[in-house]
N, C-alpha and C. Protein backbone atom coordinates (compact mmCIF):
# COMPACT_ATOMS: atom_id res chain seq x y z
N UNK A 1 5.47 16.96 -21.74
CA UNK A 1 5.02 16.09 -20.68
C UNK A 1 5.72 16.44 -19.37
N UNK A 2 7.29 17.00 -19.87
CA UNK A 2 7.54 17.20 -18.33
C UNK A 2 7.22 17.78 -17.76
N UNK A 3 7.02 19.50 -18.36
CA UNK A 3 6.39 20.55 -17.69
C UNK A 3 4.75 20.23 -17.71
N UNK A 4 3.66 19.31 -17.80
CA UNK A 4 2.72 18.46 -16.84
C UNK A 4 3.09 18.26 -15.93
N UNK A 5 4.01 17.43 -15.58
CA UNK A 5 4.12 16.49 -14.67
C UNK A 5 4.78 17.72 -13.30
N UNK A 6 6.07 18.88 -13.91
CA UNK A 6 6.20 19.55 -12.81
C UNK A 6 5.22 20.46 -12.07
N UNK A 7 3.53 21.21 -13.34
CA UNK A 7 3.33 21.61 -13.10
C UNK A 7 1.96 21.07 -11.69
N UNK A 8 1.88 19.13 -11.87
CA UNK A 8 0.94 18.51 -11.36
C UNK A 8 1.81 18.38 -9.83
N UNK A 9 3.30 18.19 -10.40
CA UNK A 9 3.68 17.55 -8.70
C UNK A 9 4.98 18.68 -8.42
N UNK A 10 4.99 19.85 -8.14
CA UNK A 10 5.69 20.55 -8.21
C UNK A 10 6.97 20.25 -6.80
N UNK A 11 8.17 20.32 -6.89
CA UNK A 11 9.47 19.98 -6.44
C UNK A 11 9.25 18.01 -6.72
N UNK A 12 8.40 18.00 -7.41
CA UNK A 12 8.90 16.02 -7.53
C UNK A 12 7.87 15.50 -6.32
N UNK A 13 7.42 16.04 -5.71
CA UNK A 13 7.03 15.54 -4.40
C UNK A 13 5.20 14.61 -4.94
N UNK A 14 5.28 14.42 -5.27
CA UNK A 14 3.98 13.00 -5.66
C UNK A 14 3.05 12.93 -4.36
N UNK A 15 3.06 12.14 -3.37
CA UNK A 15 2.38 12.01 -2.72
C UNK A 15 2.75 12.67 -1.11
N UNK A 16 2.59 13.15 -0.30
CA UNK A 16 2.68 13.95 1.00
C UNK A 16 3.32 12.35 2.06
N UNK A 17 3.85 12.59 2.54
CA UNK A 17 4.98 11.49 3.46
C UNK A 17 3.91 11.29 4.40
N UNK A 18 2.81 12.01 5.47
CA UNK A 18 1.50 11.43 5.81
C UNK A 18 0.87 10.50 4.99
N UNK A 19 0.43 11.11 3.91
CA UNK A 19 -0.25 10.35 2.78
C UNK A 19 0.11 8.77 2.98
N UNK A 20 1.30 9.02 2.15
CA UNK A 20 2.14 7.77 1.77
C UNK A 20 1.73 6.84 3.01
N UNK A 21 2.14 7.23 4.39
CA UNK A 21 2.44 6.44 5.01
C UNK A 21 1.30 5.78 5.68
N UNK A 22 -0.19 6.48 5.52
CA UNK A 22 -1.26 6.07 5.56
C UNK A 22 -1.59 5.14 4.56
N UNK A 23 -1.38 5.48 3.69
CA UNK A 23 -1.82 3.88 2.20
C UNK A 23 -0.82 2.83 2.84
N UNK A 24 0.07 2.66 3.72
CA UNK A 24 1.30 1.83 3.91
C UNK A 24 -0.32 1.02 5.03
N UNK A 25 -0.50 2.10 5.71
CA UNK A 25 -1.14 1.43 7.15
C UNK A 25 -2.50 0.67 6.63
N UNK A 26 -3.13 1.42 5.83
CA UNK A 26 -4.35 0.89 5.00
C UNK A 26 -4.07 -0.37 4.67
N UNK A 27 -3.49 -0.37 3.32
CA UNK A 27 -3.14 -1.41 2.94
C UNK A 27 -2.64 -3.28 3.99
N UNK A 28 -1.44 -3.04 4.51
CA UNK A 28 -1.57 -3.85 5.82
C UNK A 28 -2.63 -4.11 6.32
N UNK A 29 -3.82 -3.44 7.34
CA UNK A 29 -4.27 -3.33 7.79
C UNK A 29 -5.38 -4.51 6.65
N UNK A 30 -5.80 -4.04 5.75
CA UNK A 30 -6.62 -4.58 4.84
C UNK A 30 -6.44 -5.99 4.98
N UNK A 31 -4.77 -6.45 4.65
CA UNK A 31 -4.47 -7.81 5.12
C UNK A 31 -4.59 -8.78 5.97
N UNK A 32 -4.09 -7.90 6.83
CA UNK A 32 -4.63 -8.59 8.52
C UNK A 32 -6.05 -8.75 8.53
N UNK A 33 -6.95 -7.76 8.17
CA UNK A 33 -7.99 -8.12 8.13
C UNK A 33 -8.83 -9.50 7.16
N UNK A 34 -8.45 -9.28 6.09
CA UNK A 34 -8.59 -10.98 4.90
C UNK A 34 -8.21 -12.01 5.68
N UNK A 35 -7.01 -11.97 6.85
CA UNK A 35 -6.55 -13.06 7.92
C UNK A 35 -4.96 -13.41 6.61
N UNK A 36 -4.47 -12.87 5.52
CA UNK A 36 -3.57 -13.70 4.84
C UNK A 36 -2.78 -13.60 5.65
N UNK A 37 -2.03 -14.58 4.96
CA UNK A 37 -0.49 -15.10 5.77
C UNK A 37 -0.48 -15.22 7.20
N UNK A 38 -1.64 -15.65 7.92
CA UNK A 38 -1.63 -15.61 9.24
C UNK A 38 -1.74 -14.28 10.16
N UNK A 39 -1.52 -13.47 9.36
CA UNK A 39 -1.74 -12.32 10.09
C UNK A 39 -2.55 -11.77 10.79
N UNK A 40 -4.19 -12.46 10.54
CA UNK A 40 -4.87 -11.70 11.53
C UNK A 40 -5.31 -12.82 12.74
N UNK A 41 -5.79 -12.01 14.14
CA UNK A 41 -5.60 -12.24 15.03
C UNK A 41 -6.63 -13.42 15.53
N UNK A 42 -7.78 -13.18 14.40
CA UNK A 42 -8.81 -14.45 14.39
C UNK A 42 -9.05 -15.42 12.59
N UNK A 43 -9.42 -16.37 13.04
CA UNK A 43 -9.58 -17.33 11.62
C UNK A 43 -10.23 -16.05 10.47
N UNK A 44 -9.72 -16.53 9.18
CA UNK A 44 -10.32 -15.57 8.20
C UNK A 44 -11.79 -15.98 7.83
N UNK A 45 -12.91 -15.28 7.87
CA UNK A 45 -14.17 -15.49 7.37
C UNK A 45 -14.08 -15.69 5.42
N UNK A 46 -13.26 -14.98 5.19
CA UNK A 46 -13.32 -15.03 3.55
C UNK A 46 -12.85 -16.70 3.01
N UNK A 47 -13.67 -17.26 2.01
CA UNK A 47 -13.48 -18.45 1.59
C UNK A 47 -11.76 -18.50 1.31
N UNK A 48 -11.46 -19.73 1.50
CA UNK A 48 -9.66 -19.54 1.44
C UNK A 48 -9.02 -20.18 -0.10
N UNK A 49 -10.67 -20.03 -1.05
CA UNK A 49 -10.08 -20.22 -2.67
C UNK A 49 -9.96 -18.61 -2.80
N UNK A 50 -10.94 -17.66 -2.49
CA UNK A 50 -10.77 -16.03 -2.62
C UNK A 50 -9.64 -15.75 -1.99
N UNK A 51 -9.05 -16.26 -0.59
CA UNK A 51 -7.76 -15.61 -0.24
C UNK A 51 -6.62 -15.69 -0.94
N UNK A 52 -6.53 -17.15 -1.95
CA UNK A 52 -5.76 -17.77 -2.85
C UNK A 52 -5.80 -16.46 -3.68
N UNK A 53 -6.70 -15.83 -4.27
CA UNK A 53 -6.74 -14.68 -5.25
C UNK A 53 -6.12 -13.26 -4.37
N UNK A 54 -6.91 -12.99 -3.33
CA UNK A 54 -6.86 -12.14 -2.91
C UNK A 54 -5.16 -11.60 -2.32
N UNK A 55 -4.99 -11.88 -1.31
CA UNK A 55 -3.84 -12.58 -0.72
C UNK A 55 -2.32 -12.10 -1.48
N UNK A 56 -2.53 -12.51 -2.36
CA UNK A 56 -0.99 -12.18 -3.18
C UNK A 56 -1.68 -10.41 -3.84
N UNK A 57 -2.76 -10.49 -4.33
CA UNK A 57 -2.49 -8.73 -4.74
C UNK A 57 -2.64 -7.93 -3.53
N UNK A 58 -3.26 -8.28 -2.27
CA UNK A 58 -3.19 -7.47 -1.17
C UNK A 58 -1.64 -7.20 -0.71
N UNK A 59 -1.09 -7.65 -0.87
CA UNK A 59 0.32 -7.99 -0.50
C UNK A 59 0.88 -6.94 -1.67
N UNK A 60 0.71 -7.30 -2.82
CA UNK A 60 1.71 -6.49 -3.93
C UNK A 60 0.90 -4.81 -3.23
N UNK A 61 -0.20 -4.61 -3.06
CA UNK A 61 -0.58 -3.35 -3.04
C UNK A 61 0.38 -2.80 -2.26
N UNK A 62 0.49 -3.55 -0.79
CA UNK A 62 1.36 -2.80 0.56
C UNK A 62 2.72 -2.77 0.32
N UNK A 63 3.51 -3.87 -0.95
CA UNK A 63 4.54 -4.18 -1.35
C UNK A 63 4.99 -2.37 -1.92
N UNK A 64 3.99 -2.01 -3.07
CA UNK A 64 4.05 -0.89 -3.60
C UNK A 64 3.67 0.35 -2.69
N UNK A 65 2.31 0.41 -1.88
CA UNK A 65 2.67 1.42 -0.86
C UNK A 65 3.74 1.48 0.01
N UNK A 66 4.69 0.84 0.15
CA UNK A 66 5.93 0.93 1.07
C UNK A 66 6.61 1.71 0.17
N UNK A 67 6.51 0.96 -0.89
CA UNK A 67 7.86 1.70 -1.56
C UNK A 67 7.90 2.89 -1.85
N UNK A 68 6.47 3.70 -2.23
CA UNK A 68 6.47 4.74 -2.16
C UNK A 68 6.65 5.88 -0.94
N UNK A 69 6.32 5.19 -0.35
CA UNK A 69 6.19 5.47 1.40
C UNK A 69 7.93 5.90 1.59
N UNK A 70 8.95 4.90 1.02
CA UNK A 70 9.97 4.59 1.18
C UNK A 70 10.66 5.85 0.06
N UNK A 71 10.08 6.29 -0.78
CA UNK A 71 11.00 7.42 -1.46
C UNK A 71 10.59 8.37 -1.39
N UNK A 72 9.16 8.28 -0.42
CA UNK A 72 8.69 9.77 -0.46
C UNK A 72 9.52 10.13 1.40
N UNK A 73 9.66 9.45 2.00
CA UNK A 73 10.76 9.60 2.95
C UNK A 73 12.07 9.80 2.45
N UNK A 74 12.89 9.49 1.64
CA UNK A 74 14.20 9.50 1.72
C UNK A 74 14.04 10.86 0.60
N UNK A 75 12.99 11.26 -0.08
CA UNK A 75 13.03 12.99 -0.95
C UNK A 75 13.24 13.48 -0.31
N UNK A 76 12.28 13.51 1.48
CA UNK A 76 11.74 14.61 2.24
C UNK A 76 12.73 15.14 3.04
């Protein structure tokens, strides 16, 4: 499995530090747009029982694109 994994992501490097840091902006961006947590700049159109759903995994997504964002910076 390891030699998979070196031969898929060769020096460890997983995702490209552009990459990464674009799923960081996506993601956010996605949020602000749903309006959660106040974030976006006008009332949210999405019903606010769907934001109840939505809302917390939009959040874990950008939670997890950071972090990757965050070690694919400190590899590079």
């Amino acid at each position: 499995m390891a030699e998979s994994v070196e031969r898929d992501f060769p020096d460890g490097q997983y995702t490209d530090v552009e990459d990464s840091a674009g799923q960081v902006v996506k993601a956010v961006n996605t949020v602000r747009k749903l309006g959660c947590y106040g974030m976006g700049s006008t009332p949210p159109k999405t019903d606010s029982a769907k934001l109840r759903e939505l809302c917390p995994s939009m959040s874990t997504i950008a939670s997890l694109a950071w972090l990757d964002f965050e070690t694919n910076v400190s590899d590079w």
